[in-house]
C-alpha atoms as a PDB file:
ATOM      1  CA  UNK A   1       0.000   0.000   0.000  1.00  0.00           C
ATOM      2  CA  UNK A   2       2.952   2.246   0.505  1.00  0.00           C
ATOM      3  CA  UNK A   3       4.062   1.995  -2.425  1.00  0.00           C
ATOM      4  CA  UNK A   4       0.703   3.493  -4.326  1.00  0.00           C
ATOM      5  CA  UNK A   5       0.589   6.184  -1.554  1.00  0.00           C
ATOM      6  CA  UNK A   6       3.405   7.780  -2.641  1.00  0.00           C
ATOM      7  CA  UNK A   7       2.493   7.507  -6.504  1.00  0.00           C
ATOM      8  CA  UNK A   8      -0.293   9.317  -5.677  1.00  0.00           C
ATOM      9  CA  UNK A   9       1.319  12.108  -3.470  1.00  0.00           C
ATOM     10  CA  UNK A  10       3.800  12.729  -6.174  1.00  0.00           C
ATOM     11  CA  UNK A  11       1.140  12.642  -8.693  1.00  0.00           C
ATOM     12  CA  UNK A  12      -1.726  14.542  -7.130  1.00  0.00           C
ATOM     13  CA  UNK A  13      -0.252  16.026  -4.459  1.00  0.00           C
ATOM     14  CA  UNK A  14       0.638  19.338  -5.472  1.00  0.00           C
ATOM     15  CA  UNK A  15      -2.777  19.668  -6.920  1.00  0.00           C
ATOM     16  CA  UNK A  16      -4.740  18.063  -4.100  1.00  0.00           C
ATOM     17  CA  UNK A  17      -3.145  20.487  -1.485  1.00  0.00           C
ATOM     18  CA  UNK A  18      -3.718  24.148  -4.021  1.00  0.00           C
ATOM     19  CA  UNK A  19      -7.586  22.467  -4.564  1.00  0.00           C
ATOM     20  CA  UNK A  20      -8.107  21.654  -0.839  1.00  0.00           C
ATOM     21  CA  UNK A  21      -7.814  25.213   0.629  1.00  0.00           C
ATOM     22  CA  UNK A  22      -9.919  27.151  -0.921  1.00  0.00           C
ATOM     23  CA  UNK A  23     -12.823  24.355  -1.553  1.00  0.00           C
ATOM     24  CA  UNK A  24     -12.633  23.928   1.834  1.00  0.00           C
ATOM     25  CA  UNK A  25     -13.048  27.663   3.318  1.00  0.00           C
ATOM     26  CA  UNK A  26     -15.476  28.245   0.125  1.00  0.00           C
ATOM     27  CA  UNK A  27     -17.188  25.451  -1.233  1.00  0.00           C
ATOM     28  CA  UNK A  28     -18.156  26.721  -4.767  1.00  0.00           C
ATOM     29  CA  UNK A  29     -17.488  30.196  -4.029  1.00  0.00           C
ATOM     30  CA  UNK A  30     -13.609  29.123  -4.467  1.00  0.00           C
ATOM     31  CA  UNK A  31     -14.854  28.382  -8.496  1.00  0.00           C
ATOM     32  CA  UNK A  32     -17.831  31.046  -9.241  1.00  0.00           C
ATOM     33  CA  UNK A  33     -16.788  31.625 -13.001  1.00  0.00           C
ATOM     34  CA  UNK A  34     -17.529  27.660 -13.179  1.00  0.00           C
ATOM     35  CA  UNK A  35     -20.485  27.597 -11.350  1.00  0.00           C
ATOM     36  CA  UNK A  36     -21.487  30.296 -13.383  1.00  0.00           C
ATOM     37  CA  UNK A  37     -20.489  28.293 -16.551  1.00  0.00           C
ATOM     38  CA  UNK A  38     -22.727  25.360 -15.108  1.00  0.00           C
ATOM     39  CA  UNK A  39     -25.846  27.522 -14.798  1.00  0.00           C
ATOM     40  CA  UNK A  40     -25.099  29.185 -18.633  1.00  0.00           C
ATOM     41  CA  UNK A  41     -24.862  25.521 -19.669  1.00  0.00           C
ATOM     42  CA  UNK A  42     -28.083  24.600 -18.546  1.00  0.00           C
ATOM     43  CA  UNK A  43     -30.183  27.594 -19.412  1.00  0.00           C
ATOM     44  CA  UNK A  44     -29.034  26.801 -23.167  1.00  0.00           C
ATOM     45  CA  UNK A  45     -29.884  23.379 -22.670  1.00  0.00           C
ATOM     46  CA  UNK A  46     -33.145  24.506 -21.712  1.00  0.00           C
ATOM     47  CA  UNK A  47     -33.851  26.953 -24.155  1.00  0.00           C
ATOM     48  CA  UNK A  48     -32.727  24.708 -27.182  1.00  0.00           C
ATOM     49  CA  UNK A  49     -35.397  21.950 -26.425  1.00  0.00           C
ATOM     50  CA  UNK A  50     -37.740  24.888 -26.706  1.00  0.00           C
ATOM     51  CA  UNK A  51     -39.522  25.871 -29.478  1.00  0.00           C
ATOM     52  CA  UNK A  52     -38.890  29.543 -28.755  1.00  0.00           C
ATOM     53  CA  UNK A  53     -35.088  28.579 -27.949  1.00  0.00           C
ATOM     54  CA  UNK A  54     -33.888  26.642 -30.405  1.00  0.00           C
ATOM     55  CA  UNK A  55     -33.219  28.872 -33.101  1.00  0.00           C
ATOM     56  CA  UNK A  56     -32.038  31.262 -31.061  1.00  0.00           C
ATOM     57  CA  UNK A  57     -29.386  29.357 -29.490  1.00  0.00           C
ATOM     58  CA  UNK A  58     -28.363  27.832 -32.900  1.00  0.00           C
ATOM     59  CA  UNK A  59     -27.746  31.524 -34.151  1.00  0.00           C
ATOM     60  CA  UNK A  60     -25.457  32.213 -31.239  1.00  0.00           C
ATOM     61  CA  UNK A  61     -23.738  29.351 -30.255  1.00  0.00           C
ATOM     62  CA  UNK A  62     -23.748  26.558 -32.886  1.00  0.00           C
ATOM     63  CA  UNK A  63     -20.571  26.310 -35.142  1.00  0.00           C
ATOM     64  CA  UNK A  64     -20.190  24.010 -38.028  1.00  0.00           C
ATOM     65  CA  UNK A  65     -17.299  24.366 -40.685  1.00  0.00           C
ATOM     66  CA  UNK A  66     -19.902  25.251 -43.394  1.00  0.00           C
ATOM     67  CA  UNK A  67     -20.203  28.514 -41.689  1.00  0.00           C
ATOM     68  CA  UNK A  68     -18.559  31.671 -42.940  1.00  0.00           C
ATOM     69  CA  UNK A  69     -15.039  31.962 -40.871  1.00  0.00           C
ATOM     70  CA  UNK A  70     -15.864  34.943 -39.253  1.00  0.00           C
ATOM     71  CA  UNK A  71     -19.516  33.694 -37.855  1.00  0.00           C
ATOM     72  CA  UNK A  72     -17.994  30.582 -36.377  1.00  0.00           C
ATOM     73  CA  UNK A  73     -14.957  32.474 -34.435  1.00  0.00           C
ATOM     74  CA  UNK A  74     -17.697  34.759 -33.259  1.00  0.00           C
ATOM     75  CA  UNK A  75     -19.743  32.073 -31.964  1.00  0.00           C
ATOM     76  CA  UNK A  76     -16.956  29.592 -30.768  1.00  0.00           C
ATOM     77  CA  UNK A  77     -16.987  31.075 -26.978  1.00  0.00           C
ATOM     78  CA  UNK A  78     -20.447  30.500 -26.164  1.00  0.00           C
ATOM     79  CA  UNK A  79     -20.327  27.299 -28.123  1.00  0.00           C
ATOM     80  CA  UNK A  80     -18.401  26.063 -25.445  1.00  0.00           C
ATOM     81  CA  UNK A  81     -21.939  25.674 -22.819  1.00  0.00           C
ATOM     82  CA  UNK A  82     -24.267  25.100 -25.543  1.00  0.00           C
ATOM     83  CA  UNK A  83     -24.656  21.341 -24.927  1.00  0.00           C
ATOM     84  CA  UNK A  84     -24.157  18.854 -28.253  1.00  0.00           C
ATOM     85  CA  UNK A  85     -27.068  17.442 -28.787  1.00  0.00           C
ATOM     86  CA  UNK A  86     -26.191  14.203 -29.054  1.00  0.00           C
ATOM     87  CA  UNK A  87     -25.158  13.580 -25.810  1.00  0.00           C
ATOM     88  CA  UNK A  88     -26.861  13.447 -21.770  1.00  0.00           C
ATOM     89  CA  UNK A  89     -26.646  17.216 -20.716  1.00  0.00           C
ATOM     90  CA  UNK A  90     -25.301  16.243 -17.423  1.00  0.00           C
ATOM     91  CA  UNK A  91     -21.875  14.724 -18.342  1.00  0.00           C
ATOM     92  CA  UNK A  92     -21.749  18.785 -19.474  1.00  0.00           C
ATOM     93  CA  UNK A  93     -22.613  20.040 -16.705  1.00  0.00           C
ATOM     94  CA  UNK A  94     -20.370  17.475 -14.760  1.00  0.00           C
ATOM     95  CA  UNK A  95     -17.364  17.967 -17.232  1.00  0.00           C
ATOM     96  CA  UNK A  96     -17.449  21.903 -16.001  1.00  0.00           C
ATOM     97  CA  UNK A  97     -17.977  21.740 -12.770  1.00  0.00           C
ATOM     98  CA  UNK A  98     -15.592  19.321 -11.939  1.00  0.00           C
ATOM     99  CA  UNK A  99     -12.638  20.261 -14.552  1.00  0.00           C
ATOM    100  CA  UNK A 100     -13.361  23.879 -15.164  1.00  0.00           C
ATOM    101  CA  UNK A 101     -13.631  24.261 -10.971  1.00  0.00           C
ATOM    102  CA  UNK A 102     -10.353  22.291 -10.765  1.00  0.00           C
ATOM    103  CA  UNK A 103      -8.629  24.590 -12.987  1.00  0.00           C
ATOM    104  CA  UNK A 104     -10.252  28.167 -12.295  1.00  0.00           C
ATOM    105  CA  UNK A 105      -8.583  27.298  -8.421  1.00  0.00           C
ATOM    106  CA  UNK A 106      -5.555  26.202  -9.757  1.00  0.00           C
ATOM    107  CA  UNK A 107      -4.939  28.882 -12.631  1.00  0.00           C
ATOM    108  CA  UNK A 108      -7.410  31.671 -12.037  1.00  0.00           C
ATOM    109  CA  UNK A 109     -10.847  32.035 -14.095  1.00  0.00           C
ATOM    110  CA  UNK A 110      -9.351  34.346 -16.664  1.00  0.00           C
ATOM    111  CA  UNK A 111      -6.281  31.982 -18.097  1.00  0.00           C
ATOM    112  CA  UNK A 112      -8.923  28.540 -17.644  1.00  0.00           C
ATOM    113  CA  UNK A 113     -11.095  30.220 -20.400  1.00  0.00           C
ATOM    114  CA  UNK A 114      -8.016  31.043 -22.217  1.00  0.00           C
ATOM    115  CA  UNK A 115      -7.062  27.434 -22.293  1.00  0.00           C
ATOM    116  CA  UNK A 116     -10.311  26.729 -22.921  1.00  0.00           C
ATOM    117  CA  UNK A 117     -10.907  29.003 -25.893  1.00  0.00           C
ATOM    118  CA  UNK A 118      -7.708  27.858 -27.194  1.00  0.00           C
ATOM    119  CA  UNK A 119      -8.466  23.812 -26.981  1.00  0.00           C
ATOM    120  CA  UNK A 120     -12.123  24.781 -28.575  1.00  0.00           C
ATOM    121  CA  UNK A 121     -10.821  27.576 -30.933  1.00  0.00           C
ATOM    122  CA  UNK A 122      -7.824  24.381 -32.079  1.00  0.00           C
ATOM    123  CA  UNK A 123     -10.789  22.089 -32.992  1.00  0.00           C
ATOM    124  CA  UNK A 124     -13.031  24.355 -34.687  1.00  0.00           C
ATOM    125  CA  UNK A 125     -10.243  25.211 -36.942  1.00  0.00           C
ATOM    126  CA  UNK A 126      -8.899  21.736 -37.377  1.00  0.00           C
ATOM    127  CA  UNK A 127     -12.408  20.933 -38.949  1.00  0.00           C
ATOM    128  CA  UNK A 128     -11.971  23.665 -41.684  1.00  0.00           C
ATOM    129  CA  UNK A 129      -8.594  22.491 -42.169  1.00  0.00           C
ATOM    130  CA  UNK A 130      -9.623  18.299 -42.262  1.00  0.00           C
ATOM    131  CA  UNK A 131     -12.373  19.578 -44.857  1.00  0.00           C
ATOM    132  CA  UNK A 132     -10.156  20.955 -47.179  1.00  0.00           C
ATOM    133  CA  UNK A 133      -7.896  17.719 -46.915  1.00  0.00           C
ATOM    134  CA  UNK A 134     -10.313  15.819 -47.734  1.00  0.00           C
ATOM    135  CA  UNK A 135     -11.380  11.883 -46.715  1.00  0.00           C
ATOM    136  CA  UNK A 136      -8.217  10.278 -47.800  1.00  0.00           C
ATOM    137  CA  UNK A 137      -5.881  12.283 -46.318  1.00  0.00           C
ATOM    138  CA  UNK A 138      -4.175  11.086 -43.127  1.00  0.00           C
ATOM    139  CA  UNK A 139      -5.745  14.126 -41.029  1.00  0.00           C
ATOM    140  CA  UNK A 140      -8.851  14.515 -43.508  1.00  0.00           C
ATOM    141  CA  UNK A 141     -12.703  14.501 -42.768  1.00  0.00           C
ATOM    142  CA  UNK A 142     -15.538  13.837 -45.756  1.00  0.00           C
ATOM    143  CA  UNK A 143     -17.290  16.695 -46.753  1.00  0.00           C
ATOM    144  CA  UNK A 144     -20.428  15.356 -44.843  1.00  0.00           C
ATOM    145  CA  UNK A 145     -18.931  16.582 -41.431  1.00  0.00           C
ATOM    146  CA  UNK A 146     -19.078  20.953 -42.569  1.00  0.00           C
ATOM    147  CA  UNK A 147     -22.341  20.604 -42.002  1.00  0.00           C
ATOM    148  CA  UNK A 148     -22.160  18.851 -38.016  1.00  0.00           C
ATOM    149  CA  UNK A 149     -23.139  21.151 -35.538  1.00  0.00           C
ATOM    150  CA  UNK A 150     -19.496  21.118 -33.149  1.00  0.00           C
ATOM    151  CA  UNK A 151     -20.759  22.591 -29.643  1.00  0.00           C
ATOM    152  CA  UNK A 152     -20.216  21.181 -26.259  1.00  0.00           C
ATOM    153  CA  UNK A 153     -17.251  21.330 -23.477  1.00  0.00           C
ATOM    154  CA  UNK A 154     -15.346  18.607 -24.528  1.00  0.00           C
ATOM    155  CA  UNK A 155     -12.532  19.592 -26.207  1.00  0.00           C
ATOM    156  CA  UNK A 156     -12.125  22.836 -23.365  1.00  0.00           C
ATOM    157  CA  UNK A 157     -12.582  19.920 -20.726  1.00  0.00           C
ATOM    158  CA  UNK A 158      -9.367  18.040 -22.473  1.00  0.00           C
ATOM    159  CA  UNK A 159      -6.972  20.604 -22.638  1.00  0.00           C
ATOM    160  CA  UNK A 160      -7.720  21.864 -19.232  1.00  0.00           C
ATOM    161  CA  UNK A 161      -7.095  18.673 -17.923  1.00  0.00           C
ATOM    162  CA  UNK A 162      -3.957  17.830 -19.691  1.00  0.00           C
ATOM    163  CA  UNK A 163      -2.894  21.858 -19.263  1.00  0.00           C
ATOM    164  CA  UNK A 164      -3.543  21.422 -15.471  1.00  0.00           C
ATOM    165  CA  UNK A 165      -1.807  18.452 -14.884  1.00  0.00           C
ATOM    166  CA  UNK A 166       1.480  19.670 -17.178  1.00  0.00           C
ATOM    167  CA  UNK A 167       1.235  22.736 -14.565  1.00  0.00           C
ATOM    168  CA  UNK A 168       0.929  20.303 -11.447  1.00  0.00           C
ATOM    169  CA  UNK A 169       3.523  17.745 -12.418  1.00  0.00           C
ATOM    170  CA  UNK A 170       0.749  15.099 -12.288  1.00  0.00           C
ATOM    171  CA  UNK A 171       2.176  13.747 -15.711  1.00  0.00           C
ATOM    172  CA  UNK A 172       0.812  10.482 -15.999  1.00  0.00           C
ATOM    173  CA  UNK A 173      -2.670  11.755 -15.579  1.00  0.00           C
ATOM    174  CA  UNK A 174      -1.833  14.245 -18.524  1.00  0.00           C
ATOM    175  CA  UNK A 175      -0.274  11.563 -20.393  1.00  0.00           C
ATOM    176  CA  UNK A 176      -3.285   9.586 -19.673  1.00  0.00           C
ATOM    177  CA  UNK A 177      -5.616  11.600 -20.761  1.00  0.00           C
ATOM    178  CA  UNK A 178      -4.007  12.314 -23.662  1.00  0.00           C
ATOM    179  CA  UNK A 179      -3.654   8.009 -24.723  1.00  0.00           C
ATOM    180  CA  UNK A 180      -7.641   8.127 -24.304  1.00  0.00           C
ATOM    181  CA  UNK A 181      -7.861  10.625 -26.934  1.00  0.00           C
ATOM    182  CA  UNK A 182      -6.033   8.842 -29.176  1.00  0.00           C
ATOM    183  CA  UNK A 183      -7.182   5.585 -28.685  1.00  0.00           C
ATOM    184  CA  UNK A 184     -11.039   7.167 -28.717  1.00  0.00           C
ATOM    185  CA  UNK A 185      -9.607   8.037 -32.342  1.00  0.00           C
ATOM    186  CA  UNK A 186      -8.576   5.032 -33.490  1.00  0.00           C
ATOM    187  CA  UNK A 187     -12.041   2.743 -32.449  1.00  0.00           C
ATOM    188  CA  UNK A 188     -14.345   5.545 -33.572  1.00  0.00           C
ATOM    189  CA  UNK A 189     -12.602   8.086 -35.994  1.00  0.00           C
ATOM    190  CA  UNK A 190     -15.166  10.795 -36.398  1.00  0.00           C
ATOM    191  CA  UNK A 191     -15.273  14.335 -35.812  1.00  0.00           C
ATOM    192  CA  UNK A 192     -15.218  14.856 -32.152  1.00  0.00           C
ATOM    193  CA  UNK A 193     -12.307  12.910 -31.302  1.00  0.00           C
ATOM    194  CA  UNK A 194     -10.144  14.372 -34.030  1.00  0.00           C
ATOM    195  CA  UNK A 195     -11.008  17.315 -32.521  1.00  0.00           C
ATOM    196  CA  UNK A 196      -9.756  16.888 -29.134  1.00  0.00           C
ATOM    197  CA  UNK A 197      -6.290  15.779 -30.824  1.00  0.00           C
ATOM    198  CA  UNK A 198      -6.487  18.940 -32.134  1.00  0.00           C
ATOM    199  CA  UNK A 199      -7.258  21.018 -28.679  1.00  0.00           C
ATOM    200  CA  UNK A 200      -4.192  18.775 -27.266  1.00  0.00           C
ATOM    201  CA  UNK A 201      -2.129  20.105 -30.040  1.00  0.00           C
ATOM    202  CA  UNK A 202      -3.293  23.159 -29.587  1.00  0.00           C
ATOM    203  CA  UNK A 203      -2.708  23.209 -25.338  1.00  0.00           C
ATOM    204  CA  UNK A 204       0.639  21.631 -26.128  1.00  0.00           C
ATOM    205  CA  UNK A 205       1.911  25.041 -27.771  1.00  0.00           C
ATOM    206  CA  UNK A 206       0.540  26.983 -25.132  1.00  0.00           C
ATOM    207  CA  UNK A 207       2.836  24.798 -22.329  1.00  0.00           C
ATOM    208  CA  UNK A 208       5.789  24.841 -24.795  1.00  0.00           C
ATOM    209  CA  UNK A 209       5.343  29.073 -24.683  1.00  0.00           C
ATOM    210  CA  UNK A 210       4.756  28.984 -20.921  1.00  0.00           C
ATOM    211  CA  UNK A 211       7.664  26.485 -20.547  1.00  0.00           C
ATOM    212  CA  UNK A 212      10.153  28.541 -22.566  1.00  0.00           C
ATOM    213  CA  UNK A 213       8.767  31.975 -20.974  1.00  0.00           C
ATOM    214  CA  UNK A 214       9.604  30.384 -17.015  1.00  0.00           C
ATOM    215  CA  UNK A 215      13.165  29.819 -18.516  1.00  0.00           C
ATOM    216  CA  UNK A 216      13.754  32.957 -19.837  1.00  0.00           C
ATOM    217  CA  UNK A 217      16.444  35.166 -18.312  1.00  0.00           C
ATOM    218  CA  UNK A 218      14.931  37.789 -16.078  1.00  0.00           C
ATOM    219  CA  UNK A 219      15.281  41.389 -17.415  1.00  0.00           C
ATOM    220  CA  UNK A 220      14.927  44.652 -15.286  1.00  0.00           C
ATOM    221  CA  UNK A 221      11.397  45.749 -16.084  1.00  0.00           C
ATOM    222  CA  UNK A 222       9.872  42.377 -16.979  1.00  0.00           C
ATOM    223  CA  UNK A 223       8.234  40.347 -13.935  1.00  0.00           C
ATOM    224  CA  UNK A 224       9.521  36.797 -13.796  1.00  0.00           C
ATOM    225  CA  UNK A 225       6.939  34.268 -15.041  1.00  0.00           C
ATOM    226  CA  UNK A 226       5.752  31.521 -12.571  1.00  0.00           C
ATOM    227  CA  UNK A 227       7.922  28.518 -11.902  1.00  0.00           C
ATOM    228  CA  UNK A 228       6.527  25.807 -13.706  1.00  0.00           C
ATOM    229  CA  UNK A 229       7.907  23.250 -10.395  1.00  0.00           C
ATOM    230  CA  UNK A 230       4.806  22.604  -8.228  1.00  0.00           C
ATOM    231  CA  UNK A 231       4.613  23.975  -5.261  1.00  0.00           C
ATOM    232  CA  UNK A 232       6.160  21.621  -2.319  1.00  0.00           C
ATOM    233  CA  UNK A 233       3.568  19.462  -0.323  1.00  0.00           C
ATOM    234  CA  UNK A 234       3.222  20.018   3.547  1.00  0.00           C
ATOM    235  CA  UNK A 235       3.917  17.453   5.830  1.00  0.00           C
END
């Protein structure tokens, strides 16, 4: 037993003791951006099994690569609570409480929806890109997928979790996370899980820049970025 103890202290530790604090003292006050994500999540899920809703949400917050690139980029960030409809609303709501909570603790609500936008912003584009190649391409998608509505956490939910755990040291978690997506490619290659290969790729060049900013030599007037080492646990 000793001997999974301490994989998990090395692994989680770091993480478990920034997380514990606050949640403890606030409960979900220590995450209100993701609490507030939760609630946005399900009033569109509401509204777009409305009559009255569902156009409206579609106009906002649906993306599909058929779209002109300027009305998808605008409606990428809110695409990110609108629910896909193809799957159970509360895995959603689970993926952002849990994940985006996790992260807004660890790395402050304004950089999570950074990484978030990113991941999403990575796949959206992707699916332009995979168009264009084509179905026999290596990377390629059939023509039939421009017109899939792409909404839903997801691909936010996977580079957060693979961005936090780079941040964290809790490596083969990341690494783990990141084998899923590939292997979820590989059984079922379709649209959504080329996409989150894209968000990884995407979250992958934003830790290479952080990495290679935290080693940069400090410069009078510049602030020194964040050590990328975890912070040490407490006995």
């Amino acid at each position: 037993m000793e001997r999974p103890a301490r994989w998990a202290r090395a692994e989680w530790g770091a993480l478990y003791v920034t997380v514990r604090g606050p949640l403890r003292e606030r409960r979900l006050r220590a995450a209100p951006m993701a609490a507030g994500a939760v609630c946005l999540t399900a009033l569109l899920q509401y509204a777009q099994n409305q009559p009255w809703g569902y156009r409206f949400v579609q106009d906002v917050g649906a993306v599909r690569a058929e779209d002109p690139l300027w009305q998808a980029l605008l409606r990428t960030p809110l695409s990110l609570f609108v629910p896909a409809p193809d799957l159970p609303v509360w895995g959603a709501l689970a993926q952002i409480l849990c994940v985006f909570g996790i992260a807004e603790i660890c790395l402050g609500w304004w950089r999570t929806l950074t990484v978030a936008y990113v991941a999403t912003l990575a796949g959206t584009l992707y699916a332009r890109a995979g168009i264009a190649l084509g179905p026999h391409a290596p990377f390629g998608l059939p023509a039939s997928d421009a017109r899939v509505v792409d909404t839903g956490p997801s691909a936010a939910v996977v580079g957060l979790a693979v961005y936090v755990g780079w941040r964290y040291g809790a490596y083969v978690t990341a690494g783990a996370v990141t084998a899923a997506m590939v292997v979820e490619v590989l059984l079922k290659e379709n649209l959504a899980g080329k996409e989150h290969l894209a968000a990884l790729m995407g979250v992958g060049t934003l830790c290479l820049a952080a990495a290679l900013r935290d080693r940069a030599p400090y410069r009078p007037g510049r602030p020194p970025g964040p050590s990328p080492t975890p912070p040490p646990l407490r006995p």
